[in-house]
Protein backbone atom coordinates (compact mmCIF):
# COMPACT_ATOMS: atom_id res chain seq x y z
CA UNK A 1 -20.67 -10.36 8.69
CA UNK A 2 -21.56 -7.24 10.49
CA UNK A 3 -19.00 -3.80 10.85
CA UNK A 4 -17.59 -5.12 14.09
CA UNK A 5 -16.84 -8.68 12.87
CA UNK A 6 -15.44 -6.85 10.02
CA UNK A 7 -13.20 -5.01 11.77
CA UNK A 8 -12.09 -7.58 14.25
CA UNK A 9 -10.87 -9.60 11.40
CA UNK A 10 -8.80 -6.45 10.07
CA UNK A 11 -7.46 -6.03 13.52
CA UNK A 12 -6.32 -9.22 13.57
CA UNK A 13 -4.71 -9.57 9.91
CA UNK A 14 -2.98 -6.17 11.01
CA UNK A 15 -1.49 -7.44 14.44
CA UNK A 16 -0.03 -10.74 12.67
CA UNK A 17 2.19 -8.28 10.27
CA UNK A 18 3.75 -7.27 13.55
CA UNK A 19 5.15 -10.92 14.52
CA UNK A 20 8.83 -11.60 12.70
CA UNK A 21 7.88 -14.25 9.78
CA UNK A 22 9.53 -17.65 11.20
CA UNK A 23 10.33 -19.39 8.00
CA UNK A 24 12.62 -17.08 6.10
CA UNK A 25 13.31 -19.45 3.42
CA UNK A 26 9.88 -17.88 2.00
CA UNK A 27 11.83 -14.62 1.06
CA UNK A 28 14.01 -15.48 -1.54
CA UNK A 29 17.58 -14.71 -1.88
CA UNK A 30 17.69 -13.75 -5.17
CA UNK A 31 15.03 -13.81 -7.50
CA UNK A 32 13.54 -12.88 -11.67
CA UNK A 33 10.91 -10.41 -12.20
CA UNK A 34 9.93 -9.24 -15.44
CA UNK A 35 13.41 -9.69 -16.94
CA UNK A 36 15.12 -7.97 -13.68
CA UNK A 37 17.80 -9.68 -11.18
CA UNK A 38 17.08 -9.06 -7.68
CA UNK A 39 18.87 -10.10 -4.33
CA UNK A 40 17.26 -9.82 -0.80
CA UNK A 41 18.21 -6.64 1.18
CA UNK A 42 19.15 -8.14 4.59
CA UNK A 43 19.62 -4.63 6.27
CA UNK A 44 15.56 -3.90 6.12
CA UNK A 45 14.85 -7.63 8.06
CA UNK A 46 13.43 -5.43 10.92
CA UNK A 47 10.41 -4.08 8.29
CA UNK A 48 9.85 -7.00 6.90
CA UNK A 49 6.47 -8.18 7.59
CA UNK A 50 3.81 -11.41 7.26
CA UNK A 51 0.53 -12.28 7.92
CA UNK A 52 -2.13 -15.22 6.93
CA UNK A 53 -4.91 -14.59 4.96
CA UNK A 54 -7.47 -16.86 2.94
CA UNK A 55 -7.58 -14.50 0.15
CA UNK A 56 -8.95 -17.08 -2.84
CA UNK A 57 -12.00 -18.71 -0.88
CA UNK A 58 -10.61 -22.01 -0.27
CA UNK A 59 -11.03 -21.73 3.43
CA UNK A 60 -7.31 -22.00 3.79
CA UNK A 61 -5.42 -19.43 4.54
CA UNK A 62 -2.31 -18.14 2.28
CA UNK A 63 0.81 -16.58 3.51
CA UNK A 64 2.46 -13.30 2.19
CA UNK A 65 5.54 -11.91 3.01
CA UNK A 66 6.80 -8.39 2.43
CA UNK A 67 10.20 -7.44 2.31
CA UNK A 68 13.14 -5.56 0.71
CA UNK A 69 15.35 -6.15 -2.58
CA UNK A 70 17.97 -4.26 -4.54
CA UNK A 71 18.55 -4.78 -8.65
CA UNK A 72 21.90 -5.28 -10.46
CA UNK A 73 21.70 -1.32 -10.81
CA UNK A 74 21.33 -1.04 -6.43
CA UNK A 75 17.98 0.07 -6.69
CA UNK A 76 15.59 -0.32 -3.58
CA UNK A 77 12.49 -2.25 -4.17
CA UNK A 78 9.99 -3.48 -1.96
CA UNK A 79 7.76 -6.96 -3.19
CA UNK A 80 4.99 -8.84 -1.67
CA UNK A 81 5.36 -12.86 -2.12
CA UNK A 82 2.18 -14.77 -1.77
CA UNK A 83 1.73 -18.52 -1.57
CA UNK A 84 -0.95 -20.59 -1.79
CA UNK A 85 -1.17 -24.76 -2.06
CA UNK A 86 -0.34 -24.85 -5.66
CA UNK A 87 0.79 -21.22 -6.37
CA UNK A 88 3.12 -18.21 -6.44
CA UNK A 89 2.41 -14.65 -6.62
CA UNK A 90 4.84 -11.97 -7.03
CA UNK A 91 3.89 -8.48 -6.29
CA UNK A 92 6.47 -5.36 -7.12
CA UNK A 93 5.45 -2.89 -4.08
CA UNK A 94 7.10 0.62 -3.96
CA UNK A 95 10.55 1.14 -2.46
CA UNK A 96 10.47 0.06 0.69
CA UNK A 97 8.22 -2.58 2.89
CA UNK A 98 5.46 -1.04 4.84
CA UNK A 99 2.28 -2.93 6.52
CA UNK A 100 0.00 -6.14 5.19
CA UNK A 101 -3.53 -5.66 5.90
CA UNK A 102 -6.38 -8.18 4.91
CA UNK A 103 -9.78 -7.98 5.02
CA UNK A 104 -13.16 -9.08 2.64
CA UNK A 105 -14.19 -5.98 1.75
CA UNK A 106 -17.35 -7.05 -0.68
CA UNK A 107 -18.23 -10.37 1.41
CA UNK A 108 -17.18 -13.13 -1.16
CA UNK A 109 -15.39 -15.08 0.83
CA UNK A 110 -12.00 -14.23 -0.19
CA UNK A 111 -9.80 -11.12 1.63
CA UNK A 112 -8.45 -8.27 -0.60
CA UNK A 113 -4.70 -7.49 0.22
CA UNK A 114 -3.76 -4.22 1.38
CA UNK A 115 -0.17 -3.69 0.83
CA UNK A 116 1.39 -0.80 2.06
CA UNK A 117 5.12 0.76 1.16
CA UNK A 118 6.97 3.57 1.31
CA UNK A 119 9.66 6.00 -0.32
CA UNK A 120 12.21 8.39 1.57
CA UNK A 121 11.09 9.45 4.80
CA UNK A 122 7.60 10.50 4.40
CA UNK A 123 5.90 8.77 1.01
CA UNK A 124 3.17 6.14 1.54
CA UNK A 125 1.65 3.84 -1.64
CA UNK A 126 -1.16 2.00 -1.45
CA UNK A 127 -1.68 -1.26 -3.60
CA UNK A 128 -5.08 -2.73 -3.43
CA UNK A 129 -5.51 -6.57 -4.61
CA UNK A 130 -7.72 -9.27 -5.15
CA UNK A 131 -7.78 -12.65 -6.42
CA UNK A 132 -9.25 -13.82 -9.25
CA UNK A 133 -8.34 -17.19 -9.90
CA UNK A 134 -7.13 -17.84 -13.23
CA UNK A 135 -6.74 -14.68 -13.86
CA UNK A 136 -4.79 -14.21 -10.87
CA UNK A 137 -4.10 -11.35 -8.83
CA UNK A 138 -6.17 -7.98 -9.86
CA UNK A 139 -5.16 -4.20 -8.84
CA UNK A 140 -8.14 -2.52 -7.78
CA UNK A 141 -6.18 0.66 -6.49
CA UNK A 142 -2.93 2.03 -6.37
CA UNK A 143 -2.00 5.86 -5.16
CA UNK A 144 0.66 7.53 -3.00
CA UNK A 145 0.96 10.50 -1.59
CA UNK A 146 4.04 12.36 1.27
CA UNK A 147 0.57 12.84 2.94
CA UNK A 148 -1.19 10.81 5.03
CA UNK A 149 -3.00 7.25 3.02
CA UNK A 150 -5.93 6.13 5.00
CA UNK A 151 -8.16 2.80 4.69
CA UNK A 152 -11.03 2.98 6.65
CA UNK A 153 -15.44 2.32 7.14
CA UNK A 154 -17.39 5.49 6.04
CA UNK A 155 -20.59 4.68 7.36
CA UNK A 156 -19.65 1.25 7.12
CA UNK A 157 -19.00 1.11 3.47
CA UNK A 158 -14.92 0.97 2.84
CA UNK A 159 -13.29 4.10 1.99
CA UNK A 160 -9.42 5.18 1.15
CA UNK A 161 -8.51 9.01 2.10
CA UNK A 162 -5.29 10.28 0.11
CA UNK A 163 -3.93 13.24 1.35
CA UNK A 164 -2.98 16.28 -0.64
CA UNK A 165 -0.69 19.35 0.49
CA UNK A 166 -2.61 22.48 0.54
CA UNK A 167 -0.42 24.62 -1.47
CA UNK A 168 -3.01 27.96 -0.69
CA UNK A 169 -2.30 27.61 3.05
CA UNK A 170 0.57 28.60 5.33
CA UNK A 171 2.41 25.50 6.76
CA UNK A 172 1.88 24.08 2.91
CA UNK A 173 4.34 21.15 3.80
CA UNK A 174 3.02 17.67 4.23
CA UNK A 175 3.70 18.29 8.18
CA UNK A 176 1.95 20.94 8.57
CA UNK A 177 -1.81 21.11 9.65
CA UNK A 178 -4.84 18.82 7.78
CA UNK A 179 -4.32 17.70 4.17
CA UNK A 180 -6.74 18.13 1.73
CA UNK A 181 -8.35 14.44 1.04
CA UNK A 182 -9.03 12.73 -2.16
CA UNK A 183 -11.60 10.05 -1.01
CA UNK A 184 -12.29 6.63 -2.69
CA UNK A 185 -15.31 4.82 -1.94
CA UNK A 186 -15.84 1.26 -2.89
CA UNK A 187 -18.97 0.75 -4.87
CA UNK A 188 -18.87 -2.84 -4.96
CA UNK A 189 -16.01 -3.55 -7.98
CA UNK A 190 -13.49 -0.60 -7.54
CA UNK A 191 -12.46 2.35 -5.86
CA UNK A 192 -14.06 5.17 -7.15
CA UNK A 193 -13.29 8.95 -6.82
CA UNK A 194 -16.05 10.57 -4.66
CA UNK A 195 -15.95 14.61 -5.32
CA UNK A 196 -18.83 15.50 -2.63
CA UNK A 197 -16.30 13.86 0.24
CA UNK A 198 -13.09 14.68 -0.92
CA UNK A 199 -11.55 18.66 -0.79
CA UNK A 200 -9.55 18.56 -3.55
CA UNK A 201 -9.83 17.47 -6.96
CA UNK A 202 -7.59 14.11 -8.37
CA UNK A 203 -3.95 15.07 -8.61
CA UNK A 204 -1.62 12.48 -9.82
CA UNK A 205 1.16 10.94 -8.12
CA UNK A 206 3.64 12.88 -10.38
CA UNK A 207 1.84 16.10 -10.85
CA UNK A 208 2.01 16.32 -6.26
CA UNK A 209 5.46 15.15 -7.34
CA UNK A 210 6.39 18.11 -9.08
CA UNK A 211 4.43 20.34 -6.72
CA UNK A 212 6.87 19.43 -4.05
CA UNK A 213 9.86 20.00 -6.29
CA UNK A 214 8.76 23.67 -7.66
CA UNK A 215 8.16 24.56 -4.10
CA UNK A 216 11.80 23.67 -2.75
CA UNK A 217 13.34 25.14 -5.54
CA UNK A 218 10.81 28.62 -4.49
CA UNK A 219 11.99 28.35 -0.98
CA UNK A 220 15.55 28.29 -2.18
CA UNK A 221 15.60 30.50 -4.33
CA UNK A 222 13.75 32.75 -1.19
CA UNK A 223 17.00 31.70 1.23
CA UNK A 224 19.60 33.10 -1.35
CA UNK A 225 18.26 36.32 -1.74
C-alpha cells in the first residue's frame, strides 16, 4: 500500500467518527473497570464518536465506540469500547471523548487505534494501540500536552508532534505563536523520541503540568502588586 492509499484509508476511518453511532446499546449504561463503578454520561452524547476498523487481521472489521462516564465519586472519564466476533476490549481514555482514527501503520494487516481525548478546554492525550491477539490490546504511545498533538507522514514514515509551551518567549501561553515540538517517529515497533526533529527536549506530562501552574501563580502574583 502506497502513501496515498494510506492516507485515503485514514481519511476514511476519520470521517466515519463523525456519523452518530446507531446502535447505542454498545455504550453501556453502567459498567466495572478495574474495581471502579461507572454510569454513562448522557450530557456528552454529542462527542461521542464510532468508527469500523479491522484492527486484528481477520478481514472483518471491529467496531469501537468512544464516549463519556462518571464514577461513584462524579469523576469524568472518557473509555473506548471495542468489539470484535468473540471479544471485548475496554480502554480507559482521558477525561473526555475526542476523535477515533485507524490506520495500519507497519503494513500487517491489522489497523492501530488512535484514540484521542481531552481535559478542560485546551488538553489533548494521545493513546496509541494495537492488537496482539492473546495478549490483547498493546499501548505503543501515550502523551498529552494543552498544546497542539499531531499524527501525521514525515516523509512518508508516521510521525506524532507534541507540542510544548515555550516558556523563553513572549506569548508563552499554549495560544500564543508555534510550540516547541517533541517528535516521535515510528521505527517499525514503537514511537521513538527523535532529538534532531524535535525543538525541545522530553518533558513529562506532569512536569508541563506544573509549568503551567508556577506560571499562573507568577502572573498573579504580577496582578496584585
Amino acid at each position: 500500500m502506497n502513501k496515498k492509499q494510506l492516507i485515503g484509508a485514514w481519511i476514511t476511518i476519520s470521517l466515519l467518527t463523525s456519523l452518530a453511532y446507531a446502535s447505542e446499546n454498545l455504550i453501556p449504561l453502567e459498567f466495572q473497570y478495574d474495581g471502579r463503578h461507572y454510569k454513562h454520561d448522557e450530557g456528552f452524547k454529542e462527542f461521542e464518536s464510532s468508527a469500523k476498523a479491522d484492527i486484528n487481521g481477520d478481514s472483518k472489521e471491529e467496531t469501537i465506540v468512544m464516549f463519556q462516564t462518571r464514577d461513584d465519586a462524579d469523576t469524568p472519564a472518557a473509555f473506548a469500547f471495542i468489539y470484535g466476533q468473540d471479544y471485548e476490549f475496554r480502554v480507559p481514555l482521558h477525561d473526555y471523548p475526542g476523535k477515533i482514527e485507524a490506520i495500519d501503520i507497519d503494513h500487517d494487516g491489522k489497523k492501530e487505534l488512535f484514540l484521542y481525548s481531552h481535559g478542560g478546554m485546551h488538553y489533548t492525550k494521545l493513546f496509541v494501540f494495537k492488537d496482539e491477539g492473546e495478549k490483547g490490546l498493546h499501548k505503543l504511545f501515550e502523551n498529552g500536552s494543552a498544546c497542539p498533538v499531531e499524527f501525521e507522514f514525515r516523509n512518508e514514515v508516521p510521525t506524532i508532534k507534541v507540542g510544548r509551551a515555550d516558556w523563553n518567549k513572549e506569548g508563552w501561553n499554549y495560544a500564543g505563536g508555534e510550540p516547541l515540538w517533541e517528535v516521535y517517529i515510528w521505527d517499525g515497533k514503537e514511537f521513538v523520541y527523535d532529538k534532531k526533529l524535535s525543538t525541545t527536549p522530553i518533558i513529562s506530562e506532569q512536569e508541563e503540568v506544573g509549568r503551567y501552574i508556577d506560571k499562573i501563580h507568577e502572573i498573579a502574583g504580577q496582578k496584585s502588586k
